[in-house]
C-alpha atoms as a PDB file:
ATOM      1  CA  UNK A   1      60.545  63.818  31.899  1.00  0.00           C
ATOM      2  CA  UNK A   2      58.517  65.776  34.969  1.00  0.00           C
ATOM      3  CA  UNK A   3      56.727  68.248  34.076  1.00  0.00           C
ATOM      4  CA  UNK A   4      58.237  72.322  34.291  1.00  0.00           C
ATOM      5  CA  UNK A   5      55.882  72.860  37.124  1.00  0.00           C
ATOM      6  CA  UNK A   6      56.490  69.411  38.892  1.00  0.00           C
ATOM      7  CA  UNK A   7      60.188  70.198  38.454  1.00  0.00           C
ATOM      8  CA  UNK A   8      59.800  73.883  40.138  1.00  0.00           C
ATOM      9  CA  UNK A   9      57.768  72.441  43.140  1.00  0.00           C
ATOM     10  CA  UNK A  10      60.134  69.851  43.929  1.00  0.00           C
ATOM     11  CA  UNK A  11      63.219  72.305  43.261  1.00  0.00           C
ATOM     12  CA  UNK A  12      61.392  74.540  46.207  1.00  0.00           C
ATOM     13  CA  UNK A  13      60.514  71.538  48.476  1.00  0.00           C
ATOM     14  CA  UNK A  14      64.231  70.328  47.918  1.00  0.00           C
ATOM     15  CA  UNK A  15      65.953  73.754  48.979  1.00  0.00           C
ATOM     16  CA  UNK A  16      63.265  74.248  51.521  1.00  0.00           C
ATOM     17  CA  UNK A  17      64.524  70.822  53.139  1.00  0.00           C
ATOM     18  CA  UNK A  18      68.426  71.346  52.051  1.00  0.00           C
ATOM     19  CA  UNK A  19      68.816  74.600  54.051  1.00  0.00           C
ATOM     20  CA  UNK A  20      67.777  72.868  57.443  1.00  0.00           C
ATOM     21  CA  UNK A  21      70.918  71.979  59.165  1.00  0.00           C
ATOM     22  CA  UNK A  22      71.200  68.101  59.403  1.00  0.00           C
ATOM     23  CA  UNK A  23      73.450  65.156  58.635  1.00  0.00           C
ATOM     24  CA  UNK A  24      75.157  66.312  55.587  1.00  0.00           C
ATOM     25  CA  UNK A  25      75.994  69.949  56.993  1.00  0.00           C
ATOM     26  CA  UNK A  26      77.047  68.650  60.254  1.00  0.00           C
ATOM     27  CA  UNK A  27      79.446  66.434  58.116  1.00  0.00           C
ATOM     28  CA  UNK A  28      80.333  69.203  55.603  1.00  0.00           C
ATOM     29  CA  UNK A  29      81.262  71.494  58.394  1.00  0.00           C
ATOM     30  CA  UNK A  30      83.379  69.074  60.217  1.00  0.00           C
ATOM     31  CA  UNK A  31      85.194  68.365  56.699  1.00  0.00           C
ATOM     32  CA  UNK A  32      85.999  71.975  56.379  1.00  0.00           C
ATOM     33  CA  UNK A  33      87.336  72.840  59.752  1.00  0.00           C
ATOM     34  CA  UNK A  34      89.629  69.837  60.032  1.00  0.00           C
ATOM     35  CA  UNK A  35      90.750  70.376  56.077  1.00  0.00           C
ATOM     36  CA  UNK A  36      90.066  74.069  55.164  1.00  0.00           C
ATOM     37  CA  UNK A  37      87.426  75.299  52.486  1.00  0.00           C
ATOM     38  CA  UNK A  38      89.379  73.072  49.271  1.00  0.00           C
ATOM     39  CA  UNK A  39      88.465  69.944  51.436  1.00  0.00           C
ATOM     40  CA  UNK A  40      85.093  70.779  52.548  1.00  0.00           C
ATOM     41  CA  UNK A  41      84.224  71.383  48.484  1.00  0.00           C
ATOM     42  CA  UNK A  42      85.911  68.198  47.783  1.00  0.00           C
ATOM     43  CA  UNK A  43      83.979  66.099  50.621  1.00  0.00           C
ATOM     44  CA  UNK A  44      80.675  68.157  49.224  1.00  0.00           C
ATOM     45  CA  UNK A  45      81.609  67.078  45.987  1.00  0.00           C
ATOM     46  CA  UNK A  46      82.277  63.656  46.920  1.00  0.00           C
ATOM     47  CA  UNK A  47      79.185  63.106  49.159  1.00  0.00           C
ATOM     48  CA  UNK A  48      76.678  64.172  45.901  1.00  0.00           C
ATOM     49  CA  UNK A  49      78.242  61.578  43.886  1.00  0.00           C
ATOM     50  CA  UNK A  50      77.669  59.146  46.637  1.00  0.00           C
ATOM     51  CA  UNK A  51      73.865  59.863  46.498  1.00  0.00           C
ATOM     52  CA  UNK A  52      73.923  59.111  42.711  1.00  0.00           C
ATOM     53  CA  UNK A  53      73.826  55.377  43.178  1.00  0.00           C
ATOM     54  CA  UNK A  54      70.887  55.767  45.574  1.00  0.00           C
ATOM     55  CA  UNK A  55      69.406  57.257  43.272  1.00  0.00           C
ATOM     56  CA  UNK A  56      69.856  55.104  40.101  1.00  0.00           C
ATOM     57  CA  UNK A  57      68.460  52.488  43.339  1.00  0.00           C
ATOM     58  CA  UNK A  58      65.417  53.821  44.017  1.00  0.00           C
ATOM     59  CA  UNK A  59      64.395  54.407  40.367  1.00  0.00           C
ATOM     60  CA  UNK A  60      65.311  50.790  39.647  1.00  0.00           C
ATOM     61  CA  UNK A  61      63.374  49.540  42.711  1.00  0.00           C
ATOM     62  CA  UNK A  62      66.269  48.270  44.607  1.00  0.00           C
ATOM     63  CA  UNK A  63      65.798  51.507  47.224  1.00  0.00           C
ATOM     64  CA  UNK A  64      62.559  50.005  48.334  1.00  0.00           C
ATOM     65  CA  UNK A  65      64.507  46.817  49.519  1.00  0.00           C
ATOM     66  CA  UNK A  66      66.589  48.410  51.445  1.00  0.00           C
ATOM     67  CA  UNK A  67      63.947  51.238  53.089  1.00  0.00           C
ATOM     68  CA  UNK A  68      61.831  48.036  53.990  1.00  0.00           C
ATOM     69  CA  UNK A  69      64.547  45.581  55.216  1.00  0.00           C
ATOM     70  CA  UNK A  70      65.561  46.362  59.179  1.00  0.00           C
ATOM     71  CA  UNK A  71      68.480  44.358  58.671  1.00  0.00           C
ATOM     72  CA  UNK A  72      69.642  45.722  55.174  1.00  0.00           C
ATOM     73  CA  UNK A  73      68.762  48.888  56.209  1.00  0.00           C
ATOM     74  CA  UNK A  74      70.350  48.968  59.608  1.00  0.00           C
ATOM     75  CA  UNK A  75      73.928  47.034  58.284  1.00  0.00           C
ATOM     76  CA  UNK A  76      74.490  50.049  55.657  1.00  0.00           C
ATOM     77  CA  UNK A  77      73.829  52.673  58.365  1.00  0.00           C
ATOM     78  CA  UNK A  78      76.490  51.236  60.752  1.00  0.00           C
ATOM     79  CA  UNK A  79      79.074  50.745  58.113  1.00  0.00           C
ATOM     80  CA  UNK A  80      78.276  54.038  57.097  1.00  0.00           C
ATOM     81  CA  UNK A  81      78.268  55.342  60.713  1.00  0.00           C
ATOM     82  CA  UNK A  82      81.559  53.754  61.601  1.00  0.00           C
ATOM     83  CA  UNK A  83      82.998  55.809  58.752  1.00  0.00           C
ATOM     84  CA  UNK A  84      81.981  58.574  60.125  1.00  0.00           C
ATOM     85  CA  UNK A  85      83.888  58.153  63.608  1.00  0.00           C
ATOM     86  CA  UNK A  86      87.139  56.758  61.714  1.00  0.00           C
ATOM     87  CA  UNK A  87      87.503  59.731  59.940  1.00  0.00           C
ATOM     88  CA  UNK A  88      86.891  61.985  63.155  1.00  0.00           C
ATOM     89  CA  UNK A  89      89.206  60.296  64.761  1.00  0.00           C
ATOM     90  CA  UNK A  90      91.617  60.527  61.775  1.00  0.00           C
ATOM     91  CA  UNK A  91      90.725  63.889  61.766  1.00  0.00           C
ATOM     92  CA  UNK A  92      91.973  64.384  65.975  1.00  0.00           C
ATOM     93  CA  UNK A  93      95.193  62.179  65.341  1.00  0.00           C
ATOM     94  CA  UNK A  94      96.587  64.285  62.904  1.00  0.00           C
ATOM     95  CA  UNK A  95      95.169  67.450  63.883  1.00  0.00           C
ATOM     96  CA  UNK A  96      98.877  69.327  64.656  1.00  0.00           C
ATOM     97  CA  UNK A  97      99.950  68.181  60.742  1.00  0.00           C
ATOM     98  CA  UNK A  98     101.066  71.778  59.174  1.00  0.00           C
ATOM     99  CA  UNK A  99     101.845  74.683  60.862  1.00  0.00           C
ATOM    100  CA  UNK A 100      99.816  76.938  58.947  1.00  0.00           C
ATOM    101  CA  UNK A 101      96.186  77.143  57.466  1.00  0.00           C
ATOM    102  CA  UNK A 102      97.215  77.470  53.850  1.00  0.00           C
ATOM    103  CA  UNK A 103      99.949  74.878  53.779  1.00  0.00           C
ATOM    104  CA  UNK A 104      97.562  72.446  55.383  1.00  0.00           C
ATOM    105  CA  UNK A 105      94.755  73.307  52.783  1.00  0.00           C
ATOM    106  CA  UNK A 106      97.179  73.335  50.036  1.00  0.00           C
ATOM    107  CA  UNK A 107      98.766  69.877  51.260  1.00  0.00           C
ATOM    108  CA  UNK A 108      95.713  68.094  51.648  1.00  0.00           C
ATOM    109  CA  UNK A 109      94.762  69.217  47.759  1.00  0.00           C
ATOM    110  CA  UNK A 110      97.877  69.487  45.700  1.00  0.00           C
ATOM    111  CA  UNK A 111      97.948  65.927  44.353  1.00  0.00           C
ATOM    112  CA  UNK A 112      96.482  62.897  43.512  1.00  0.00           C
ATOM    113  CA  UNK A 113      99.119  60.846  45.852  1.00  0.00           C
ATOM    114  CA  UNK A 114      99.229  61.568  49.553  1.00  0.00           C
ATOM    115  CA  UNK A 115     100.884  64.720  49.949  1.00  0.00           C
ATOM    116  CA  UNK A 116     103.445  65.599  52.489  1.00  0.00           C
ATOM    117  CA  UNK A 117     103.450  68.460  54.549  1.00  0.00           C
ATOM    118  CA  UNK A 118     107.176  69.961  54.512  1.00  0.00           C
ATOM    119  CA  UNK A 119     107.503  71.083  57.954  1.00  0.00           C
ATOM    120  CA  UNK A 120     105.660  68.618  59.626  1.00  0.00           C
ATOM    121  CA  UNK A 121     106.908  66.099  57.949  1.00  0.00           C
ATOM    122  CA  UNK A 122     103.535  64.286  58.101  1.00  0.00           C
ATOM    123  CA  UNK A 123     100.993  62.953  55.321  1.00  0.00           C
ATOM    124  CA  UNK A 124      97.910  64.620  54.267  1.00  0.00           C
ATOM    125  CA  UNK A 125      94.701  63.314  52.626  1.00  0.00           C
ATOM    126  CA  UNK A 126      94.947  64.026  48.817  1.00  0.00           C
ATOM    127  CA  UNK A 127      92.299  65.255  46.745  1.00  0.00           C
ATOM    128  CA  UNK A 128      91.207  62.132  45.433  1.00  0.00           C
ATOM    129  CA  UNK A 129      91.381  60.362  48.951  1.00  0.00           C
ATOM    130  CA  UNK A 130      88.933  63.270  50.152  1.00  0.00           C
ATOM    131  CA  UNK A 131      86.703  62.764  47.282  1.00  0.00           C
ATOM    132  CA  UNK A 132      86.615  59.155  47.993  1.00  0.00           C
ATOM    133  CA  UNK A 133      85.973  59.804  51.593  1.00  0.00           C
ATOM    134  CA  UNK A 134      82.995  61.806  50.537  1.00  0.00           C
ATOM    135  CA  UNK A 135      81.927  59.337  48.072  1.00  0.00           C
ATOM    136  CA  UNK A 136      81.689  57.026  50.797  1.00  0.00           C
ATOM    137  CA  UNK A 137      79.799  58.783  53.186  1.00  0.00           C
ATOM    138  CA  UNK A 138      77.191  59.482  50.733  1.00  0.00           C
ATOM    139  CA  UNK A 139      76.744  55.739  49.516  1.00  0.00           C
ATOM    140  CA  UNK A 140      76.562  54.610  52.906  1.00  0.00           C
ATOM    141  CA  UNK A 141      73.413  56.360  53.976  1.00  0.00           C
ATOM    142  CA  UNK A 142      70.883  54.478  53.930  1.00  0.00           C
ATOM    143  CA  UNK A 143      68.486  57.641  55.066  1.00  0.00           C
ATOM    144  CA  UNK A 144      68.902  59.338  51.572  1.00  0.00           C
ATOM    145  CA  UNK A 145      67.675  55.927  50.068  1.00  0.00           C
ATOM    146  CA  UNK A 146      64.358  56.363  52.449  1.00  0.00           C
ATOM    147  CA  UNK A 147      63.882  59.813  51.527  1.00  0.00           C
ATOM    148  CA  UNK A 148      63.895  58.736  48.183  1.00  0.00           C
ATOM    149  CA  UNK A 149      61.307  56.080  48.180  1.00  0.00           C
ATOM    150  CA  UNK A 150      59.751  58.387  50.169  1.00  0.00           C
ATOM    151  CA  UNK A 151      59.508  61.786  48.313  1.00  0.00           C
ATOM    152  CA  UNK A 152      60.525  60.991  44.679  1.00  0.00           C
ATOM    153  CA  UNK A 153      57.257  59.197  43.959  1.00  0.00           C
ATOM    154  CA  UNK A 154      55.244  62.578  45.658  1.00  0.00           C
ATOM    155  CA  UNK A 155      56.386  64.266  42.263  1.00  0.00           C
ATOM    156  CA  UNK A 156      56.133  61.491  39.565  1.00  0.00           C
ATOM    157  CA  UNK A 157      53.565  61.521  37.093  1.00  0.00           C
ATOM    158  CA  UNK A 158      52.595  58.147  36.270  1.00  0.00           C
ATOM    159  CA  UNK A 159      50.443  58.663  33.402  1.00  0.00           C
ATOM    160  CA  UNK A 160      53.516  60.046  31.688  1.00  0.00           C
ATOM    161  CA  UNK A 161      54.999  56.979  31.824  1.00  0.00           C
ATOM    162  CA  UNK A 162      58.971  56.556  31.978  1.00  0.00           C
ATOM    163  CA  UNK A 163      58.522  56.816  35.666  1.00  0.00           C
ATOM    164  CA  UNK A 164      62.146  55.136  36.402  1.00  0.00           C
ATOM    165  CA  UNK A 165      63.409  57.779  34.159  1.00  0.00           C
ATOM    166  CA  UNK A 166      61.235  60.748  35.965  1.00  0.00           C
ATOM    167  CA  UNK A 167      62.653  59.446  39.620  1.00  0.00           C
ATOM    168  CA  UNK A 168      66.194  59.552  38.482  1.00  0.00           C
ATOM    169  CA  UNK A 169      65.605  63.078  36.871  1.00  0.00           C
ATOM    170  CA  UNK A 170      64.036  64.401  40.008  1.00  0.00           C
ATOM    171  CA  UNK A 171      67.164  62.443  42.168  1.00  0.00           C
ATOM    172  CA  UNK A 172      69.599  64.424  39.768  1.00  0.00           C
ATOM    173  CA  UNK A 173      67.863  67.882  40.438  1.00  0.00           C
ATOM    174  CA  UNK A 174      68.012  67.179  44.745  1.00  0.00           C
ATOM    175  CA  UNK A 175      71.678  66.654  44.479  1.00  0.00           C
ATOM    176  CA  UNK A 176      72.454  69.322  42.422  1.00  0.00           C
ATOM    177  CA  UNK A 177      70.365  71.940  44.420  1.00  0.00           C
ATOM    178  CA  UNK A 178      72.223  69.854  47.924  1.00  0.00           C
ATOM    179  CA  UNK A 179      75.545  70.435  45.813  1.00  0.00           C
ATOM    180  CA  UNK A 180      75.008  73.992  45.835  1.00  0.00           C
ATOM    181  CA  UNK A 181      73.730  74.921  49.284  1.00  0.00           C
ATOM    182  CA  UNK A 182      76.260  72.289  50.844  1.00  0.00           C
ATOM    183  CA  UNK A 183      78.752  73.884  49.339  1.00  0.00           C
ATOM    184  CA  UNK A 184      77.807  77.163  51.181  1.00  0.00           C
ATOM    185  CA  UNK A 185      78.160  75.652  53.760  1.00  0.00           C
ATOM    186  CA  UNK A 186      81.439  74.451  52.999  1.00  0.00           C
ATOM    187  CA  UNK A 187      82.750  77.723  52.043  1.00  0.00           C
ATOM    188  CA  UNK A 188      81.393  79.761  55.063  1.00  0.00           C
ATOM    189  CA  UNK A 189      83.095  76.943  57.934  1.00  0.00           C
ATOM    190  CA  UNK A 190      86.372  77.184  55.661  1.00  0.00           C
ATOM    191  CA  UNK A 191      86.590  80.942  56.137  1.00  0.00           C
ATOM    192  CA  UNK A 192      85.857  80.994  59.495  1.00  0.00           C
ATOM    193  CA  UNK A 193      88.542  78.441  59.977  1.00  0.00           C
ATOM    194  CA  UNK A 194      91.325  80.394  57.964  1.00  0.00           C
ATOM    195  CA  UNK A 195      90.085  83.282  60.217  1.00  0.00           C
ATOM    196  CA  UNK A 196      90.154  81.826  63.276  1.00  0.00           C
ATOM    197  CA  UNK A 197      93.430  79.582  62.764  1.00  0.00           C
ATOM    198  CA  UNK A 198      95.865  82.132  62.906  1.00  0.00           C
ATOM    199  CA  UNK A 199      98.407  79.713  65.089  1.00  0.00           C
ATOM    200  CA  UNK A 200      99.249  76.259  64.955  1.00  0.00           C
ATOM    201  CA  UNK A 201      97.779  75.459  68.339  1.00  0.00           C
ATOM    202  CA  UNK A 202      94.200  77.307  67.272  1.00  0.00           C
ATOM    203  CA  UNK A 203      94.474  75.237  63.718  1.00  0.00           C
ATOM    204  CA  UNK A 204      94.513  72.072  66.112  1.00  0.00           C
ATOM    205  CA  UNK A 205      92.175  72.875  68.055  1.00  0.00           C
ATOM    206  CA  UNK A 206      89.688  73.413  64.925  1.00  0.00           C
ATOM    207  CA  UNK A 207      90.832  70.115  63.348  1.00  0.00           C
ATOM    208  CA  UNK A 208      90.075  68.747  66.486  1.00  0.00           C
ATOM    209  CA  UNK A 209      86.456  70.473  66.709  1.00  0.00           C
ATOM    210  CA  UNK A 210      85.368  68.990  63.242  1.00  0.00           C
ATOM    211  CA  UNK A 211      86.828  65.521  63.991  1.00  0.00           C
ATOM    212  CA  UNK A 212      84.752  65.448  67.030  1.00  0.00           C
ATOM    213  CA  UNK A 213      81.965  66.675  65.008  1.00  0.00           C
ATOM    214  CA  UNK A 214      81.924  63.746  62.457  1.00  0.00           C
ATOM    215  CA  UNK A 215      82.700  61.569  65.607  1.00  0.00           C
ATOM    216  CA  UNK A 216      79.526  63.006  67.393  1.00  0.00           C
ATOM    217  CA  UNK A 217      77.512  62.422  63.789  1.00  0.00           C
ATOM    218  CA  UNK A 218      78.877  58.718  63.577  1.00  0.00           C
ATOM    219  CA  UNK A 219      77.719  57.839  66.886  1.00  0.00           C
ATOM    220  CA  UNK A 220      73.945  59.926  66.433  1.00  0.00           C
ATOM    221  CA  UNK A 221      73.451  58.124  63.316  1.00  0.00           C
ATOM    222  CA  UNK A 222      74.852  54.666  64.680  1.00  0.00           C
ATOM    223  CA  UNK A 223      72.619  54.660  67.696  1.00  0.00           C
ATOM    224  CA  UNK A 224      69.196  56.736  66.110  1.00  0.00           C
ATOM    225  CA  UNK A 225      66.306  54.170  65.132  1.00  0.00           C
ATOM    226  CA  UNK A 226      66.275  52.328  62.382  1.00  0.00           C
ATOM    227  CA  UNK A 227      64.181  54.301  60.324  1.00  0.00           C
ATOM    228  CA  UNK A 228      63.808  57.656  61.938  1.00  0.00           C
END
């Protein structure tokens, strides 16, 4: 185990990094305009969990494969770029589904089939088909794997020993403090969305904003070098 003072400095480094607008806000925030505040939590949710294999990667030595191989590296960040766009575009397509905020919300969480949205008379992503969606995301990112390789061993003592154990301890703590602060994040876009969607067309137009968002992060992340 790290250290109680490693574990404080890296805590601080992690929410010093977290609370920086990138990737993973960009993508919560699009989640929670286009599904309300239960699907932004859920893609939050979902996105952490993702980063769990990376991390169990890293420790194990398989992350450095991956950070080091162009090709590796660069197939896993277009799959997980192409994602992205699909579920922007997803996202646009079915941006009129529900006529108001809360049924959508409640629609796109009340099950763990595809729900149906009564007036519209169209499907909805269910909980578990958000969380998966997340889950996705997060796995594909090849970035979180670099930062990893890159940062984990900063805070490892190796005289300790157990340093595969100390790297997935330290990987645990990052995606618990990114669980929290995403999830801020998740919760402030969702209640500006139920504020501002107070008609149908206004609730399509902010689907529309945070499909176009992921669609914008798909192609940044597709077409950003292969490392950077």
């Amino acid at each position: 185990m790290p250290a109680f003072e490693t574990l404080v400095a890296f805590v601080v480094a992690s929410v010093i990094l977290i609370v920086i607008p990138g990737p993973s806000v960009l993508f919560v925030v699009g989640r929670s305009l286009s599904l309300g505040r239960p699907g932004g939590l859920l893609s939050v949710l979902g996105n952490e969990l993702g980063a769990l294999p990376l991390v169990a990667a890293v420790a194990l030595g398989v992350g450095t494969v991956v950070a080091e191989s162009i090709v590796v590296f660069t197939v896993i960040k277009l799959l997980g770029a192409a994602y992205l766009v699909y579920l922007g575009v997803q996202a646009i397509r079915h941006r009129r589904d529900g006529a108001h905020p809360d049924e959508a919300e409640n629609a796109a969480v009340g099950g763990a089939g595809t729900g149906v949205d009564a007036r519209a008379g169209r499907r909805t992503p269910s909980r578990w088909a958000i969380l998966r969606q997340g889950f996705v995301v997060g796995v594909t990112n090849p970035k979180t794997i670099v930062f990893f390789v890159a940062a984990l061993p900063q805070f490892v003592d190796v005289r300790a020993g157990q340093v595969p154990l100390q790297m997935m301890v330290l990987g645990l703590v990052f995606t618990l403090v990114a669980l929290v602060f995403d999830s801020i994040w998740a919760l402030l876009a969702g209640a500006a969305r139920s504020w501002l969607a107070s008609s149908p067309r206004r609730l399509a137009a902010i689907r529309a904003t945070g499909g176009g968002m992921m669609i914008g992060l798909g192609g940044t992340l597709a077409l950003s070098g292969s490392k950077a």
